[in-house]
N, C-alpha and C. Protein backbone atom coordinates (compact mmCIF):
# COMPACT_ATOMS: atom_id res chain seq x y z
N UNK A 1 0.81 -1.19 0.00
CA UNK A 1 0.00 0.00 0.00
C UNK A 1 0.86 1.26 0.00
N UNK A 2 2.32 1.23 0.97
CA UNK A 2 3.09 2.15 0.83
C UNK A 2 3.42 2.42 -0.64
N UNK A 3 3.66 1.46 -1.14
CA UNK A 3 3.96 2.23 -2.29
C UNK A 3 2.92 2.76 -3.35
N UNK A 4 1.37 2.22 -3.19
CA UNK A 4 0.39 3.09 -4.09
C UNK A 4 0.70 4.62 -3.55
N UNK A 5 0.60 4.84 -2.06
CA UNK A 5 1.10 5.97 -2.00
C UNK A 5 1.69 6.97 -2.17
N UNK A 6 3.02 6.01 -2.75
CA UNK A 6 4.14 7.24 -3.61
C UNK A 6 3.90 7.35 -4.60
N UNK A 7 3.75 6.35 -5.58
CA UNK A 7 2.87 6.48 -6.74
C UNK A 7 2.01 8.19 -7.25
N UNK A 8 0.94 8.32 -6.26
CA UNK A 8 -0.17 8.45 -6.06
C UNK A 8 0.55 10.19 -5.91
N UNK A 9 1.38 9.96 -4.97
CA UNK A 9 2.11 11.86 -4.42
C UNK A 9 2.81 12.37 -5.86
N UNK A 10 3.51 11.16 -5.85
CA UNK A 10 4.30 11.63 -7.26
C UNK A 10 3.58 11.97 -8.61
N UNK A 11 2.60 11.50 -8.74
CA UNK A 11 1.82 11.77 -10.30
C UNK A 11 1.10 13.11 -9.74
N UNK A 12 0.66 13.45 -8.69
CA UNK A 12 -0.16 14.70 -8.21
C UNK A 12 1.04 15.53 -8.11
N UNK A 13 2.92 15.46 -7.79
CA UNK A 13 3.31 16.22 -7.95
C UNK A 13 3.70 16.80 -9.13
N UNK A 14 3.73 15.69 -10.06
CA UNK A 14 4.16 15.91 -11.92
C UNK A 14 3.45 16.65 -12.33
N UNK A 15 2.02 15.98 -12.04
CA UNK A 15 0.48 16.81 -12.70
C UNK A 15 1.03 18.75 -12.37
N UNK A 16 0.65 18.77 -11.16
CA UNK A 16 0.92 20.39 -10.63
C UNK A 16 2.26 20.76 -11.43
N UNK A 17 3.18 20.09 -11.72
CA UNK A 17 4.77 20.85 -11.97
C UNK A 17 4.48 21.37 -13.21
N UNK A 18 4.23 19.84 -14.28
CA UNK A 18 3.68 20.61 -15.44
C UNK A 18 2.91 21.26 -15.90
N UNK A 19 1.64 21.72 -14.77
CA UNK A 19 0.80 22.87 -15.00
C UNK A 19 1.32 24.27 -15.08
N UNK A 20 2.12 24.05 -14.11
CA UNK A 20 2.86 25.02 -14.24
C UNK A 20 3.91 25.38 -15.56
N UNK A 21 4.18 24.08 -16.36
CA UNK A 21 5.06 24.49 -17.64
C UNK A 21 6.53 24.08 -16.64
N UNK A 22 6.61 23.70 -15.64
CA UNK A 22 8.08 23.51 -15.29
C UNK A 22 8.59 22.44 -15.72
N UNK A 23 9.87 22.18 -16.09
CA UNK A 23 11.06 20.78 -15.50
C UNK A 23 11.20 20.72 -14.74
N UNK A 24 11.86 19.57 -13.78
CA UNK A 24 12.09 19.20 -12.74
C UNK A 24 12.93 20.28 -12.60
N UNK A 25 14.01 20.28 -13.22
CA UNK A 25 14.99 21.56 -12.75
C UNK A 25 14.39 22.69 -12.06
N UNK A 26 13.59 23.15 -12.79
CA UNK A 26 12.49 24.03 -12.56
C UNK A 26 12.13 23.56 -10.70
N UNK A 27 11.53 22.64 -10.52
CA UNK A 27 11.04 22.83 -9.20
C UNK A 27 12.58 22.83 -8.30
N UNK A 28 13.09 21.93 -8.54
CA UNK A 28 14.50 21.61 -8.15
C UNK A 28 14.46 22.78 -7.27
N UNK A 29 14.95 23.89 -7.99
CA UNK A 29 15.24 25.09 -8.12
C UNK A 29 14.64 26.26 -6.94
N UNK A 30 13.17 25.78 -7.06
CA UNK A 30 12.30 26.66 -6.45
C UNK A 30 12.13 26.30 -5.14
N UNK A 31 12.29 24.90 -5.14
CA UNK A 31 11.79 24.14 -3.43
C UNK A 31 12.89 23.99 -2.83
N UNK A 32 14.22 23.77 -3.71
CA UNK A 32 15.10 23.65 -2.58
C UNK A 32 15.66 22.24 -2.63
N UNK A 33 14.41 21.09 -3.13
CA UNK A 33 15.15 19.57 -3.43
C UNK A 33 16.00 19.52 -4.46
N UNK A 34 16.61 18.77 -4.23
CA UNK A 34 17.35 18.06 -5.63
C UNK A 34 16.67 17.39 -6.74
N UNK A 35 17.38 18.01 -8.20
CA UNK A 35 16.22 17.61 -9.30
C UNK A 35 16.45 15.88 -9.05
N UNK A 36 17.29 14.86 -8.48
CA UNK A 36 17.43 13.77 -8.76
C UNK A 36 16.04 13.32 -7.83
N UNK A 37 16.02 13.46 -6.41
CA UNK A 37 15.29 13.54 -5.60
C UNK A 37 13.64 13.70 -6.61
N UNK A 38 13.58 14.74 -6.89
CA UNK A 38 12.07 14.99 -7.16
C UNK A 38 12.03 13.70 -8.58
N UNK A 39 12.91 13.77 -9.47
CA UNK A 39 12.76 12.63 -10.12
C UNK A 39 12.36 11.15 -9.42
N UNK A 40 13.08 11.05 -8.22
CA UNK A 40 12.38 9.14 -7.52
C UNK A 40 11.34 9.80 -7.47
N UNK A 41 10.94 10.73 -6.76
CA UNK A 41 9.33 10.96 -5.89
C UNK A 41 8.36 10.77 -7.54
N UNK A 42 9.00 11.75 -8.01
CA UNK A 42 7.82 11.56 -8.95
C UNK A 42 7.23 10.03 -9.87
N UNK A 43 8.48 9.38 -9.72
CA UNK A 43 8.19 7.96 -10.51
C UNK A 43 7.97 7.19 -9.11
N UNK A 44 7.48 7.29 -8.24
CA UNK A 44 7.10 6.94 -6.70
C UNK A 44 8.36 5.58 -6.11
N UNK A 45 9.35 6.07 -6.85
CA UNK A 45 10.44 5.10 -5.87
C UNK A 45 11.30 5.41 -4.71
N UNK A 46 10.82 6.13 -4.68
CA UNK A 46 11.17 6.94 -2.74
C UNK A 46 10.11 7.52 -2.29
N UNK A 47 10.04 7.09 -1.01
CA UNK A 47 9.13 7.79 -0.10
C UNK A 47 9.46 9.36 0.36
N UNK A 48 8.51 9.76 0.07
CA UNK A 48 9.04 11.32 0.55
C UNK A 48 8.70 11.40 2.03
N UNK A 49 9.72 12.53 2.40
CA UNK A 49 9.53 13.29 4.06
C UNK A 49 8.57 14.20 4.52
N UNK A 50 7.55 14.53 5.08
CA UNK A 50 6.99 15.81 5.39
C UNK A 50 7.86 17.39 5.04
N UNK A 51 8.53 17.27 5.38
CA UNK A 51 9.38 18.46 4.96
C UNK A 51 9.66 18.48 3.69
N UNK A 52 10.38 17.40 2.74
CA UNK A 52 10.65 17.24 1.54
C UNK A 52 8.97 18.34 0.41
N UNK A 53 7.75 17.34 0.90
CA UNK A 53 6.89 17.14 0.73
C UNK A 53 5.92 18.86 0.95
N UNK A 54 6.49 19.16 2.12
CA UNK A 54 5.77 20.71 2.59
C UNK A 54 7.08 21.67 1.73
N UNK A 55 8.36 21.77 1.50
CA UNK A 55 8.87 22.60 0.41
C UNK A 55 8.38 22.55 -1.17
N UNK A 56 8.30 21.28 -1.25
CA UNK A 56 7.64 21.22 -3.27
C UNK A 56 5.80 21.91 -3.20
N UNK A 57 5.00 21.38 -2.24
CA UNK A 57 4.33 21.99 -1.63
C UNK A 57 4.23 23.71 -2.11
N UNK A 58 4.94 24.18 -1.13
CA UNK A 58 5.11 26.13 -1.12
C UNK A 58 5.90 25.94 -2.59
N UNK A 59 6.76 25.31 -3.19
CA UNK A 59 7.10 25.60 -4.49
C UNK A 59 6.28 25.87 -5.60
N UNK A 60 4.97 24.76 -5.34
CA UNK A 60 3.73 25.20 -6.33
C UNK A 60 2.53 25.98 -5.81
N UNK A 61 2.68 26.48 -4.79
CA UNK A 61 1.82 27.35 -3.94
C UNK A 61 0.67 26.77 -3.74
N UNK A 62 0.92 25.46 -3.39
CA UNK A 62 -0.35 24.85 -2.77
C UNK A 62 0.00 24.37 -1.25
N UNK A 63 -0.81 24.01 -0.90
CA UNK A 63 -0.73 23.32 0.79
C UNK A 63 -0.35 21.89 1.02
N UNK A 64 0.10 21.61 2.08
CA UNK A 64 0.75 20.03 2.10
C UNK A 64 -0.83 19.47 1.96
N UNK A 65 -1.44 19.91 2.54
CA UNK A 65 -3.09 19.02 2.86
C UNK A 65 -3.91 18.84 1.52
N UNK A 66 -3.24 19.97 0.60
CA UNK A 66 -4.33 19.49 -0.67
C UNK A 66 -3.19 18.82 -1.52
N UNK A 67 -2.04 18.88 -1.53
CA UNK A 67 -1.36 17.98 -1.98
C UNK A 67 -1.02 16.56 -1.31
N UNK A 68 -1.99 16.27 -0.70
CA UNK A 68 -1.84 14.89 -0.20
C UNK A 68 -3.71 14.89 0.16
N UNK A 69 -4.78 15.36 -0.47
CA UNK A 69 -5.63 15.38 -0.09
C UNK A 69 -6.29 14.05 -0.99
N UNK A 70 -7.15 13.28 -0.58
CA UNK A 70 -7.80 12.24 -0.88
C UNK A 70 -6.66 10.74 -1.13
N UNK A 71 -5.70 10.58 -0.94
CA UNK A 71 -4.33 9.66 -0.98
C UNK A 71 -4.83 8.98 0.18
C-alpha cells in the first residue's frame, strides 16, 4: 500500500509541476530539493519526508493538505 502511495504523491506532484510548464529543474530550483530527488518521488520510488513534501508543496503554492488530499 506504501507504495500506491508514492505512486499516487508523485503523479499529483508531476500533474501540478507541469501545469505550471516547469522541469524538474524548474522545481529543483524553487523548493530547494534536488532535481534527482524529485525525479524518484515523482516515478514513486522513494518515499518522501513531510518536509521534503511541505517545500515542493510552497514551491507550487499549494498546501501540504491538498497535496496529499484524498491519498
Amino acid at each position: 500500500m506504501a507504495k500506491d502511495i508514492c505512486a499516487a504523491t508523485g503523479e499529483r506532484i508531476r500533474k501540478l509541476r507541469r501545469a505550471r510548464k516547469w522541469r524538474q529543474i524548474d522545481l529543483a530550483e524553487q523548493s530547494g530539493v534536488h532535481e534527482v530527488h524529485i525525479s524518484d518521488l515523482e516515478r514513486g520510488t522513494r518515499e518522501p519526508g513531510l518536509r521534503t513534501l511541505s517545500k515542493i508543496a510552497s514551491a507550487l503554492e499549494t498546501t501540504l493538505s491538498d497535496l496529499l488530499k484524498g491519498l
